[in-house]
PDB file of N, CA and C in Angstrom:
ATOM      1  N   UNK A   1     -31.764 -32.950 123.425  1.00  0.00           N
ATOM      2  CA  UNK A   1     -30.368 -33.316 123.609  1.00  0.00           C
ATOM      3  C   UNK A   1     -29.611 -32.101 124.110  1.00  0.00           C
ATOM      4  N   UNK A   2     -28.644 -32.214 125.205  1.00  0.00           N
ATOM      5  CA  UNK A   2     -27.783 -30.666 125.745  1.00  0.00           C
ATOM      6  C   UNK A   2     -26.626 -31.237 125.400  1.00  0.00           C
ATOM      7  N   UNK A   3     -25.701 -30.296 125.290  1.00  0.00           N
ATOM      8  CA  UNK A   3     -24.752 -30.954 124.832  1.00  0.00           C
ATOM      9  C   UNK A   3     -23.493 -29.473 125.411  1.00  0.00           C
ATOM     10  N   UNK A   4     -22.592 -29.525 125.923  1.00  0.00           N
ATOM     11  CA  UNK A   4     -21.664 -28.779 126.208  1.00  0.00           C
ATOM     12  C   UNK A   4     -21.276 -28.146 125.583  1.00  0.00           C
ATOM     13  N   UNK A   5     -21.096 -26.150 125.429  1.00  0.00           N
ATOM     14  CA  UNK A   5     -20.204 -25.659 124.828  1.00  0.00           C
ATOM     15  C   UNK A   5     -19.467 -24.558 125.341  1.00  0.00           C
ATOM     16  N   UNK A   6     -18.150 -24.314 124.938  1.00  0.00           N
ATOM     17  CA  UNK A   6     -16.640 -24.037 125.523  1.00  0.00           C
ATOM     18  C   UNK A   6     -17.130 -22.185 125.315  1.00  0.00           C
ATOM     19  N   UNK A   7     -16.940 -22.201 126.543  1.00  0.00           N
ATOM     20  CA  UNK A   7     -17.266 -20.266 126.687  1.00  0.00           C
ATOM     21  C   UNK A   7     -15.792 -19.803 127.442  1.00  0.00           C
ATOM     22  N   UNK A   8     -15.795 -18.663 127.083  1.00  0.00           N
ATOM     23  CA  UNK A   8     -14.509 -17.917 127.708  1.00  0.00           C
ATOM     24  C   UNK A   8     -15.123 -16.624 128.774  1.00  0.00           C
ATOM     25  N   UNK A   9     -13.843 -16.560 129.454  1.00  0.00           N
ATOM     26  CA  UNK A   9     -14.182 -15.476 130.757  1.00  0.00           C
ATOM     27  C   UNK A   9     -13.085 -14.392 130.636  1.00  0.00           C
ATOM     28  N   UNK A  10     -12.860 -13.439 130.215  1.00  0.00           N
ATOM     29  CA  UNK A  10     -11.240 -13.000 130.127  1.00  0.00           C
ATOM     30  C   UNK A  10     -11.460 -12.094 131.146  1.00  0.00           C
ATOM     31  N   UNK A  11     -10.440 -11.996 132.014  1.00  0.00           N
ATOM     32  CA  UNK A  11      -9.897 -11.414 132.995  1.00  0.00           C
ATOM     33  C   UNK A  11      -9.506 -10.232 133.274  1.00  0.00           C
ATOM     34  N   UNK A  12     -10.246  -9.463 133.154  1.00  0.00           N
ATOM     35  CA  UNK A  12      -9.172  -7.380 132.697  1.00  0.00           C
ATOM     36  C   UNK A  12      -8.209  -7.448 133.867  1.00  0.00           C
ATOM     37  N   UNK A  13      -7.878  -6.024 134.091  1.00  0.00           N
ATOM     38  CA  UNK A  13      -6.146  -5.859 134.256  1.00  0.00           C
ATOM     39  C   UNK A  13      -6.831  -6.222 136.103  1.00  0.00           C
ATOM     40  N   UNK A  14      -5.940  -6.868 136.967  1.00  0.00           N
ATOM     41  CA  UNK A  14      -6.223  -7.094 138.298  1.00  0.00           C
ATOM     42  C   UNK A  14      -4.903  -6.651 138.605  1.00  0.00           C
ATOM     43  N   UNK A  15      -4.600  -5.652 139.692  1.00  0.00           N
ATOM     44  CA  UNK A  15      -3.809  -4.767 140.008  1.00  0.00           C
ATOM     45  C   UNK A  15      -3.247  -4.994 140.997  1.00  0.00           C
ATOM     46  N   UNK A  16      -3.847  -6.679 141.458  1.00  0.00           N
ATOM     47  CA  UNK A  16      -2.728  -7.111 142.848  1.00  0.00           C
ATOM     48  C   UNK A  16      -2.926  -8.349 142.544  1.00  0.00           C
ATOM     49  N   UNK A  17      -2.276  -9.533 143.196  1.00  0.00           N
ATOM     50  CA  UNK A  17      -2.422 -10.642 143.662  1.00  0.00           C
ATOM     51  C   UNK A  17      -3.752 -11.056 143.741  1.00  0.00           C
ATOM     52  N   UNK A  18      -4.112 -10.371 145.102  1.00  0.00           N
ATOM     53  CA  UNK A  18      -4.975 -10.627 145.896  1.00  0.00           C
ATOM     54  C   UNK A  18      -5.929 -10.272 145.005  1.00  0.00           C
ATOM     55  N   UNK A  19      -6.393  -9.550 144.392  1.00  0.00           N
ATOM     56  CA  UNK A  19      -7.087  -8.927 143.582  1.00  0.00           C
ATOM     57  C   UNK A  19      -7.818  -9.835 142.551  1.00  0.00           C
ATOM     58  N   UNK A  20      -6.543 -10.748 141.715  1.00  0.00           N
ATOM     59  CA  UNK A  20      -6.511 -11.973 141.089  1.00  0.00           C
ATOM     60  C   UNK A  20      -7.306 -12.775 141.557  1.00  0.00           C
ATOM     61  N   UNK A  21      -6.562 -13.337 142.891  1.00  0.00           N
ATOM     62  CA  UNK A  21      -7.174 -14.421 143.551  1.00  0.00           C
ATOM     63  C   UNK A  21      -8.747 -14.228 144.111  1.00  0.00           C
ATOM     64  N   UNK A  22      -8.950 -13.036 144.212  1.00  0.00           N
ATOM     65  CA  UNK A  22     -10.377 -13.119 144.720  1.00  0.00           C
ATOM     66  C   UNK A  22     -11.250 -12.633 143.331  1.00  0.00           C
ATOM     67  N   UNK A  23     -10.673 -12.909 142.238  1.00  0.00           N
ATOM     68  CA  UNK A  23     -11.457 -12.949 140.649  1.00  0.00           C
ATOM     69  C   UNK A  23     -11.710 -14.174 140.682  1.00  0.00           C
ATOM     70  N   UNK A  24     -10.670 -14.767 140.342  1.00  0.00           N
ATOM     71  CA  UNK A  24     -10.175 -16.340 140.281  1.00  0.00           C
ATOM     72  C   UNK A  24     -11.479 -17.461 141.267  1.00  0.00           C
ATOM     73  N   UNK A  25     -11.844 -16.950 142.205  1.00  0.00           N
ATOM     74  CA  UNK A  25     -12.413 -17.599 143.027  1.00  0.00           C
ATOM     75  C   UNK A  25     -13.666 -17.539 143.082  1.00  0.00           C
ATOM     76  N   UNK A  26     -13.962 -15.825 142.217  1.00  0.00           N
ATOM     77  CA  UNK A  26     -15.923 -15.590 142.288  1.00  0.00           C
ATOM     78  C   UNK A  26     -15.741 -16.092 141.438  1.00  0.00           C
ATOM     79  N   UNK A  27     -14.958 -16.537 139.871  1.00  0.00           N
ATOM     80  CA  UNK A  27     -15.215 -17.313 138.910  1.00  0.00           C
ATOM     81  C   UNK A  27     -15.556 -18.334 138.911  1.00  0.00           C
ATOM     82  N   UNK A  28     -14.478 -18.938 139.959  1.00  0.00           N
ATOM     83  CA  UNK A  28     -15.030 -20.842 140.060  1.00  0.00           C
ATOM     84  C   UNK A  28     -16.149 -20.761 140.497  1.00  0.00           C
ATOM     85  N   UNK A  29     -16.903 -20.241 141.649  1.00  0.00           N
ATOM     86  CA  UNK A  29     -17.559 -20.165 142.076  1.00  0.00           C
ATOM     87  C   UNK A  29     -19.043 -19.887 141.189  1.00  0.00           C
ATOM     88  N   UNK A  30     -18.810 -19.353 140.241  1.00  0.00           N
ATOM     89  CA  UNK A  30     -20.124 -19.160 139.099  1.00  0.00           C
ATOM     90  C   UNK A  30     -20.151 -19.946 138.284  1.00  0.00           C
ATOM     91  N   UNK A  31     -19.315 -21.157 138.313  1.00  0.00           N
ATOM     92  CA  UNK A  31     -19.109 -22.022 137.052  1.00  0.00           C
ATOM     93  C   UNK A  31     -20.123 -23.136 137.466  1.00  0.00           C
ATOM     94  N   UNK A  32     -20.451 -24.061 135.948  1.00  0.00           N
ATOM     95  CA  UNK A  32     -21.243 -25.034 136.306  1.00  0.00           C
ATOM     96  C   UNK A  32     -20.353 -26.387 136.946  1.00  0.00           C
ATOM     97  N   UNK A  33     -20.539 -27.399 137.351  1.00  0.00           N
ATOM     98  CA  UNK A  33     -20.337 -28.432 137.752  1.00  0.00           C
ATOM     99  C   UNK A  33     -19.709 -29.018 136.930  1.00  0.00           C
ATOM    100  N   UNK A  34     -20.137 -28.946 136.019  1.00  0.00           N
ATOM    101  CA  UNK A  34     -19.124 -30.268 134.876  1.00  0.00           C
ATOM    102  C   UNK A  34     -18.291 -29.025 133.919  1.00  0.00           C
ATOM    103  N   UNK A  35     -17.828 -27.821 134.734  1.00  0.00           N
ATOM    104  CA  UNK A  35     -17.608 -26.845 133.449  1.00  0.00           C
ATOM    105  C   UNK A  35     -15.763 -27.269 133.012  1.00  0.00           C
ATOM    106  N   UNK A  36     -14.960 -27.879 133.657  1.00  0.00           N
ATOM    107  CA  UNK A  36     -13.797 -28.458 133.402  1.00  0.00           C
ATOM    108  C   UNK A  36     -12.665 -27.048 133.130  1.00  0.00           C
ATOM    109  N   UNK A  37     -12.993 -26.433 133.985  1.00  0.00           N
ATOM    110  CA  UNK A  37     -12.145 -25.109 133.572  1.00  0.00           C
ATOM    111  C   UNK A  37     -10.519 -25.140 133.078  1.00  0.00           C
ATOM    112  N   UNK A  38     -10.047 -24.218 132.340  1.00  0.00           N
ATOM    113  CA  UNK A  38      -9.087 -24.044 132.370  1.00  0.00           C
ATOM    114  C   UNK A  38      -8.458 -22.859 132.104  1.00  0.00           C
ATOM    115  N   UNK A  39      -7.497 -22.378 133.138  1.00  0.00           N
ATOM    116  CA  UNK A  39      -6.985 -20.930 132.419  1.00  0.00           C
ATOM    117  C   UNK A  39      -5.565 -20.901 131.645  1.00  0.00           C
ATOM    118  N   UNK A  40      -5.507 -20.026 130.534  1.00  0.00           N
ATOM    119  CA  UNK A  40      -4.106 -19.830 130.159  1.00  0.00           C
ATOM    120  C   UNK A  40      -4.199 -18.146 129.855  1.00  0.00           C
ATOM    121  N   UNK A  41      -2.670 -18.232 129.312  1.00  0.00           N
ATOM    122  CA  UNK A  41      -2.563 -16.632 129.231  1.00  0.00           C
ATOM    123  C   UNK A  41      -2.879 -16.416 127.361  1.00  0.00           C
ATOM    124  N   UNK A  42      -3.586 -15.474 127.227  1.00  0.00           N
ATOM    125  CA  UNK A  42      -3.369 -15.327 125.469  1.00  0.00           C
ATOM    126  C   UNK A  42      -3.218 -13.585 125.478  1.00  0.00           C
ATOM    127  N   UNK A  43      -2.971 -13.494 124.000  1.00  0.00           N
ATOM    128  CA  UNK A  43      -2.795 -12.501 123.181  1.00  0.00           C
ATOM    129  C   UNK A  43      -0.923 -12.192 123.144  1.00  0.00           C
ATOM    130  N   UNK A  44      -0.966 -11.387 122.932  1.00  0.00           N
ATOM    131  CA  UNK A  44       0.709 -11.012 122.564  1.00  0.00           C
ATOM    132  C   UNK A  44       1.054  -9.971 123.034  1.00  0.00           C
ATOM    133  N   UNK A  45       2.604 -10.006 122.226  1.00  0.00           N
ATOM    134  CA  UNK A  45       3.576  -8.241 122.799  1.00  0.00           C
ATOM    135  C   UNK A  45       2.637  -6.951 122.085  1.00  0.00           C
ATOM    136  N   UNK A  46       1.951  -7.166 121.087  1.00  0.00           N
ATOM    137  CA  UNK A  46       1.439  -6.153 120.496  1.00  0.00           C
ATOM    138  C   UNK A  46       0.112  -5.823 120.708  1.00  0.00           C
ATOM    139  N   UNK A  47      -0.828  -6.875 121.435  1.00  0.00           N
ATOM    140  CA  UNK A  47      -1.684  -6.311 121.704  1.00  0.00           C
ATOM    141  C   UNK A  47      -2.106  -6.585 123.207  1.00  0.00           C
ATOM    142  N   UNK A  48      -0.918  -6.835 123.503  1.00  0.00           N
ATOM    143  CA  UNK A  48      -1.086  -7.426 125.040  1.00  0.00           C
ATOM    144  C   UNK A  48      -1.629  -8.576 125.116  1.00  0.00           C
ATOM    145  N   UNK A  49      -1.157  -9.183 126.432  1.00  0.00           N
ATOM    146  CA  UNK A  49      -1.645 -10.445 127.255  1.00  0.00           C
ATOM    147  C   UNK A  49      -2.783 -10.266 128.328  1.00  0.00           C
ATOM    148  N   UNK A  50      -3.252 -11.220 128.244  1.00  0.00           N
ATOM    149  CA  UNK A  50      -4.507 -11.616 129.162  1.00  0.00           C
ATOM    150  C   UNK A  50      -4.731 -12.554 129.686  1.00  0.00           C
ATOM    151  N   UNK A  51      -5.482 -12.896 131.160  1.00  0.00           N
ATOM    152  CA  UNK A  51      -5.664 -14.271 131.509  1.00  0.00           C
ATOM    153  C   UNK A  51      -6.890 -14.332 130.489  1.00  0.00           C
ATOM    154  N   UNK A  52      -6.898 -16.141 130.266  1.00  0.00           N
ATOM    155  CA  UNK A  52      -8.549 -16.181 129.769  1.00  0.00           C
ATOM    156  C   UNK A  52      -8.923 -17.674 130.650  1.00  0.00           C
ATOM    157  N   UNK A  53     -10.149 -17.938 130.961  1.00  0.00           N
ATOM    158  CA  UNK A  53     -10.631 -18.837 131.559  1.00  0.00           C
ATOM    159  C   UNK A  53     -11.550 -19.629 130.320  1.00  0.00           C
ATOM    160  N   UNK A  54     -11.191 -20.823 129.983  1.00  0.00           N
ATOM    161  CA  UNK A  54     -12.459 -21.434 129.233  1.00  0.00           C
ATOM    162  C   UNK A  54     -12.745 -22.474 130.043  1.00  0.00           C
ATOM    163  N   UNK A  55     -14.325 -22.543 129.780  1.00  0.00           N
ATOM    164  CA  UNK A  55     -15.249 -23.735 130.180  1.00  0.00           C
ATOM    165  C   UNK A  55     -16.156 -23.918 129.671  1.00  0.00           C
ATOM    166  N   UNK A  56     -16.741 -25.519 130.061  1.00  0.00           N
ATOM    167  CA  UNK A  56     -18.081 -26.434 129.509  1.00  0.00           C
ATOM    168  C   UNK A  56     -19.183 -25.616 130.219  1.00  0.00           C
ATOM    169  N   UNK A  57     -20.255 -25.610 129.265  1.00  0.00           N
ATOM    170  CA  UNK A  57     -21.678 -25.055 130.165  1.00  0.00           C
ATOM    171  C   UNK A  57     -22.348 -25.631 128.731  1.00  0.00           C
ATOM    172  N   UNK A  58     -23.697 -26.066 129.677  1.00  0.00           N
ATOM    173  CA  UNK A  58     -25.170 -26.356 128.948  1.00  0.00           C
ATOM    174  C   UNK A  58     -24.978 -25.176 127.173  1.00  0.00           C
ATOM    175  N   UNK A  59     -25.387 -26.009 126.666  1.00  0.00           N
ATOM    176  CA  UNK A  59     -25.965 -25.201 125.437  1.00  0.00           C
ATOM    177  C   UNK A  59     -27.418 -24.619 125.895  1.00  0.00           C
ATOM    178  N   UNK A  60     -27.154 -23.038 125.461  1.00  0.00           N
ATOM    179  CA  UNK A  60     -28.385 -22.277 125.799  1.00  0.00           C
ATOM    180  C   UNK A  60     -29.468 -22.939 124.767  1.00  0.00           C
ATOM    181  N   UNK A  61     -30.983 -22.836 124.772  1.00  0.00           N
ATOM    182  CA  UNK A  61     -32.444 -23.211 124.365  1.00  0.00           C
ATOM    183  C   UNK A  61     -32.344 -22.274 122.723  1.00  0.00           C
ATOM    184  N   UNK A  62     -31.752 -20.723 122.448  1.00  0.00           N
ATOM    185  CA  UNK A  62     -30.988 -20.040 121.642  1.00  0.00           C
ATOM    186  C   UNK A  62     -30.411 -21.019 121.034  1.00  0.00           C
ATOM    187  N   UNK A  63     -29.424 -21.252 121.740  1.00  0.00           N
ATOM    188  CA  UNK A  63     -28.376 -21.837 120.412  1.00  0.00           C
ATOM    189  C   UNK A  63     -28.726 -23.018 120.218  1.00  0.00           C
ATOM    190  N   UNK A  64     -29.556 -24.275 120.995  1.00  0.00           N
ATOM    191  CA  UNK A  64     -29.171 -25.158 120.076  1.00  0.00           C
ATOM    192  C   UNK A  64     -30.511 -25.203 119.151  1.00  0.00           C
ATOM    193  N   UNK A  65     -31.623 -24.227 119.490  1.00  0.00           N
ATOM    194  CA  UNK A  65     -32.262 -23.928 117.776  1.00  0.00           C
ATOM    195  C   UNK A  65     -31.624 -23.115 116.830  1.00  0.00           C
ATOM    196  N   UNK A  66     -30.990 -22.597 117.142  1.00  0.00           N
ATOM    197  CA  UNK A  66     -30.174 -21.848 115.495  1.00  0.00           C
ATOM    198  C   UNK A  66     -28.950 -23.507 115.570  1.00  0.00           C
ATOM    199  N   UNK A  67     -28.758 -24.605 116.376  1.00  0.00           N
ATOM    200  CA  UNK A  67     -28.017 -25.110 115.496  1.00  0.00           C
ATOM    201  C   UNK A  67     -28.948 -26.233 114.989  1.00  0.00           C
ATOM    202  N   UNK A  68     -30.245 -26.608 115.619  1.00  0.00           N
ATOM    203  CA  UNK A  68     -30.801 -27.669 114.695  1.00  0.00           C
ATOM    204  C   UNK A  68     -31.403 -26.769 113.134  1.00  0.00           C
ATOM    205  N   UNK A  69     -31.255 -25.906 113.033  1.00  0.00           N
ATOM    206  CA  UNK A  69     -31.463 -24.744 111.842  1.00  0.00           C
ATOM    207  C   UNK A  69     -30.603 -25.377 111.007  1.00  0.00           C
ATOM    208  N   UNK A  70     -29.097 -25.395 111.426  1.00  0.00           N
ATOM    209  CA  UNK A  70     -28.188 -25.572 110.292  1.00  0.00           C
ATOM    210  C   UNK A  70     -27.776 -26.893 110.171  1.00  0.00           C
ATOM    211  N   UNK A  71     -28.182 -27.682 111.090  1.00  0.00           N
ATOM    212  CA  UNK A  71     -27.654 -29.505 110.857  1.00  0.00           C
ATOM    213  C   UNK A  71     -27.903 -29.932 109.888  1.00  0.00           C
ATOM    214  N   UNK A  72     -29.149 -29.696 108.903  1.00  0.00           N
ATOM    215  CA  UNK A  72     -28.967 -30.811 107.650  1.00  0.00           C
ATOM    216  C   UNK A  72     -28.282 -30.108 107.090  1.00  0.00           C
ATOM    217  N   UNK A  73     -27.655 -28.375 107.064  1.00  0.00           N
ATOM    218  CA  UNK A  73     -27.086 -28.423 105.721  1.00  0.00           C
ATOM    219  C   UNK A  73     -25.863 -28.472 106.508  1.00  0.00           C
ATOM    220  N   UNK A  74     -25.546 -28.559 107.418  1.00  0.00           N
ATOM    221  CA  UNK A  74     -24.086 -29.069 108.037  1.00  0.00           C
ATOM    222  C   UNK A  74     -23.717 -30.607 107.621  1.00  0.00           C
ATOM    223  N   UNK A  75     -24.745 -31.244 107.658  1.00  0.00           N
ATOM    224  CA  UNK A  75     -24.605 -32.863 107.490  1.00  0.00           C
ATOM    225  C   UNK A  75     -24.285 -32.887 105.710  1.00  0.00           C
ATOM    226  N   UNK A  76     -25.110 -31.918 105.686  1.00  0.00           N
ATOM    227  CA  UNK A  76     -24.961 -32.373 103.769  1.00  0.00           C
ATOM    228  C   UNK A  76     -23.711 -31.741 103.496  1.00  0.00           C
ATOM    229  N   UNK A  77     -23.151 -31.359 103.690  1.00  0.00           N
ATOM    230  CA  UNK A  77     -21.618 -30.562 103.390  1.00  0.00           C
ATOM    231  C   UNK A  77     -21.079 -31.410 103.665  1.00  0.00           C
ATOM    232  N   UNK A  78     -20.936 -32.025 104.838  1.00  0.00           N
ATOM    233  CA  UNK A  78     -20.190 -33.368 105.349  1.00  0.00           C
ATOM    234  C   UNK A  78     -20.099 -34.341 104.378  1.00  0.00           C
ATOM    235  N   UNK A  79     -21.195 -34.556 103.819  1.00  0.00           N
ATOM    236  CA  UNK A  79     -21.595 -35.918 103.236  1.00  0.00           C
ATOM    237  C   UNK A  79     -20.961 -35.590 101.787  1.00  0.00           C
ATOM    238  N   UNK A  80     -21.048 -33.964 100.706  1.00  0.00           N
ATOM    239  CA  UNK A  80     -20.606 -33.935  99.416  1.00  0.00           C
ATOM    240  C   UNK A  80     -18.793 -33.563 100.094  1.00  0.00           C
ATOM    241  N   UNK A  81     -18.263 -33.353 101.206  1.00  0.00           N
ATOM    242  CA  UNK A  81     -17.221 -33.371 101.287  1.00  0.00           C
ATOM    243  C   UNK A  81     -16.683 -34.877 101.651  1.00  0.00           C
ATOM    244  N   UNK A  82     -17.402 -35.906 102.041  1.00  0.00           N
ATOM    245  CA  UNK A  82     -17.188 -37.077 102.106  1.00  0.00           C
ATOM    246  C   UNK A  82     -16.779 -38.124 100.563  1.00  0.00           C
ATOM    247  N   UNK A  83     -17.638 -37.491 100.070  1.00  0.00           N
ATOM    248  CA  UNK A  83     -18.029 -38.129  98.465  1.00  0.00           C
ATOM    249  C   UNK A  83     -16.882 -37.406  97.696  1.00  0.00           C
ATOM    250  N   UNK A  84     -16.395 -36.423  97.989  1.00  0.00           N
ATOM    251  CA  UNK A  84     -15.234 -35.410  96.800  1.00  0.00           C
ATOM    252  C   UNK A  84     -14.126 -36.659  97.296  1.00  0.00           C
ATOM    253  N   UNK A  85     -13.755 -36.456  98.764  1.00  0.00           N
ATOM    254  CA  UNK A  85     -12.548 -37.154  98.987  1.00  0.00           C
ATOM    255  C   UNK A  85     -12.519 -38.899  98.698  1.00  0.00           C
ATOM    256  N   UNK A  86     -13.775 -39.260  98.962  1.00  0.00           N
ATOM    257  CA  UNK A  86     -13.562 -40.569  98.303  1.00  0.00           C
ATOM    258  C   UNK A  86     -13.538 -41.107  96.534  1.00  0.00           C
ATOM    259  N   UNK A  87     -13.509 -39.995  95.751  1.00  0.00           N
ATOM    260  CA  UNK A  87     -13.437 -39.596  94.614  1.00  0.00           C
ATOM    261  C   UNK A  87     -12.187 -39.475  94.271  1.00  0.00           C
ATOM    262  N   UNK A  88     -11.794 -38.541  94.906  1.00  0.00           N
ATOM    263  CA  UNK A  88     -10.329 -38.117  94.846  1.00  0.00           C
ATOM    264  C   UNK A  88      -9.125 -39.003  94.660  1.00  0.00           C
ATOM    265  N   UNK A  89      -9.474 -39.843  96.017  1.00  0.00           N
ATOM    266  CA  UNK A  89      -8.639 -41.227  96.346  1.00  0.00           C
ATOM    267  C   UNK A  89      -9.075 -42.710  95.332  1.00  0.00           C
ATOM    268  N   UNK A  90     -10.299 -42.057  94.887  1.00  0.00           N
ATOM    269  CA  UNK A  90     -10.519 -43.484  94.047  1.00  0.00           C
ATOM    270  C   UNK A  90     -10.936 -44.677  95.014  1.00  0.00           C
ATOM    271  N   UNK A  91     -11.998 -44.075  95.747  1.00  0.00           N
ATOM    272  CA  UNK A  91     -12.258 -44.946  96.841  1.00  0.00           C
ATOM    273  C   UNK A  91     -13.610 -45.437  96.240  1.00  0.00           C
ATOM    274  N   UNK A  92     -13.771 -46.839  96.270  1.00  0.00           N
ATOM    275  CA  UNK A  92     -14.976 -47.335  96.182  1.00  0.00           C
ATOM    276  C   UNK A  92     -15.820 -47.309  97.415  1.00  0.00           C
ATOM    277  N   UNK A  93     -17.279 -47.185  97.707  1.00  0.00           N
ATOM    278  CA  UNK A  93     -17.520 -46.869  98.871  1.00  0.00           C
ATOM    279  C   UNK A  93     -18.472 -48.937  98.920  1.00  0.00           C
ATOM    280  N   UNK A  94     -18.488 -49.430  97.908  1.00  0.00           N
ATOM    281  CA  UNK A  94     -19.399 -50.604  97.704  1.00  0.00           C
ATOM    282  C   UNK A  94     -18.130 -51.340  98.151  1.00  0.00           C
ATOM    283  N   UNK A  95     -17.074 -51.470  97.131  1.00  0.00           N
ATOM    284  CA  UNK A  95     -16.248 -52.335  97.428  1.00  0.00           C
ATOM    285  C   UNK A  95     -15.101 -52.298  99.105  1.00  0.00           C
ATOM    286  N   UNK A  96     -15.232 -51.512  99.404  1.00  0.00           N
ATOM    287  CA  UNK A  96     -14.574 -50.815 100.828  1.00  0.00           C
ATOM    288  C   UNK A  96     -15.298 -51.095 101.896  1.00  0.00           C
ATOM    289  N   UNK A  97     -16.965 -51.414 101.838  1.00  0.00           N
ATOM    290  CA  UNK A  97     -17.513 -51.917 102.543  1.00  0.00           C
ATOM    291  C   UNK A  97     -17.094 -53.468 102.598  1.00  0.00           C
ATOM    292  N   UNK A  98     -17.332 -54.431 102.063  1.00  0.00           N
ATOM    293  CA  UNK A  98     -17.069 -55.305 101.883  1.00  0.00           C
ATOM    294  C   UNK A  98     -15.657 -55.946 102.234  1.00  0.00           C
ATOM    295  N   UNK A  99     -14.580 -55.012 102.276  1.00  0.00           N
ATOM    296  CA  UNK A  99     -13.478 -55.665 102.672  1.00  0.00           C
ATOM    297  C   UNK A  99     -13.443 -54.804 104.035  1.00  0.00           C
ATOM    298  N   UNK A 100     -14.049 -53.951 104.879  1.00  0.00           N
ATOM    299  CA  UNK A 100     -14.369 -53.561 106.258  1.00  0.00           C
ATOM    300  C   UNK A 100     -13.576 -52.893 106.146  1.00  0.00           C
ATOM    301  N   UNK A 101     -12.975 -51.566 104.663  1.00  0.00           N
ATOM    302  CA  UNK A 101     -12.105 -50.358 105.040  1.00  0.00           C
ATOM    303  C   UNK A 101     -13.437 -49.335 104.385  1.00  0.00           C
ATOM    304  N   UNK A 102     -13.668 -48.127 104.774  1.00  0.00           N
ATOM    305  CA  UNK A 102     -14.505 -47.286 104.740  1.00  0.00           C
ATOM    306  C   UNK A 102     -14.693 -45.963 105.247  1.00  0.00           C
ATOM    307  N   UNK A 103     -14.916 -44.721 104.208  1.00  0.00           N
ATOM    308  CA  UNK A 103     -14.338 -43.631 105.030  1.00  0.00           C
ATOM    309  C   UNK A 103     -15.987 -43.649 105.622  1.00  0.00           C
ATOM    310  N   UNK A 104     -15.645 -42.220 106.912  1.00  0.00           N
ATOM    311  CA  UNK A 104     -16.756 -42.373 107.244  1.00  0.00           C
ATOM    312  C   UNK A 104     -16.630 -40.701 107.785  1.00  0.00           C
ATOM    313  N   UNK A 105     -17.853 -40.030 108.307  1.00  0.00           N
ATOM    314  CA  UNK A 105     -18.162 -39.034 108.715  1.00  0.00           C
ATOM    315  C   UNK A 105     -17.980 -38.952 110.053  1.00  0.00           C
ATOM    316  N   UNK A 106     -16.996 -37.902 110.711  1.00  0.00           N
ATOM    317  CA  UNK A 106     -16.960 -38.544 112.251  1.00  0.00           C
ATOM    318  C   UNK A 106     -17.002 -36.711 112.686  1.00  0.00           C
ATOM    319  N   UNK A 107     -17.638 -36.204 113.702  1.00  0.00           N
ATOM    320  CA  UNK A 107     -17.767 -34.884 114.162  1.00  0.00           C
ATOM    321  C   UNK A 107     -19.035 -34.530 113.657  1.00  0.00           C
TER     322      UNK A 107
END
């Protein structure tokens, strides 16, 4: 399964326009196809501003074995954080089925 994840490009100081624009352009230009770019400006007065570029790209062969590593105990966290809150609320999960209201695990 590949599945898309959101990488950043940040931009150091470009000292003209033109300078920009011909960053701006080897960037698109290295991006994948479905990467859905977008730039905004971040950071602040105190530590300064920056362009940053984020985009979609393939999950590296790396990461998505360190993440099938952590999925069951990602799922099981899900599932005893599923069970606290339907506790909490006094949610029946038998009777909630049955009338078609039901929490559920979504992400």
């Amino acid at each position: 399964m590949s599945k898309l994840v959101k990488d950043y490009i940040e931009l150091g100081d470009c000292v003209s326009l033109e300078g920009l624009i011909e960053k701006l352009i080897e960037v698109r230009d290295s991006l994948p196809g479905e990467a859905s770019p977008e730039v905004k400006m971040r950071g602040d007065d105190v530590f300064g501003r920056h362009l940053a570029i984020s985009y979609f790209r393939p999950q590296t062969a790396e990461e998505a074995e360190c993440d099938s590593r952590y999925a069951e105990a990602y799922r099981q966290s899900r599932e005893r954080e599923l069970s606290r809150l339907q506790d909490e609320l006094g949610f029946c999960p038998v009777s909630a089925r049955s009338s078609g209201r039901q929490l559920r695990i979504v992400a």
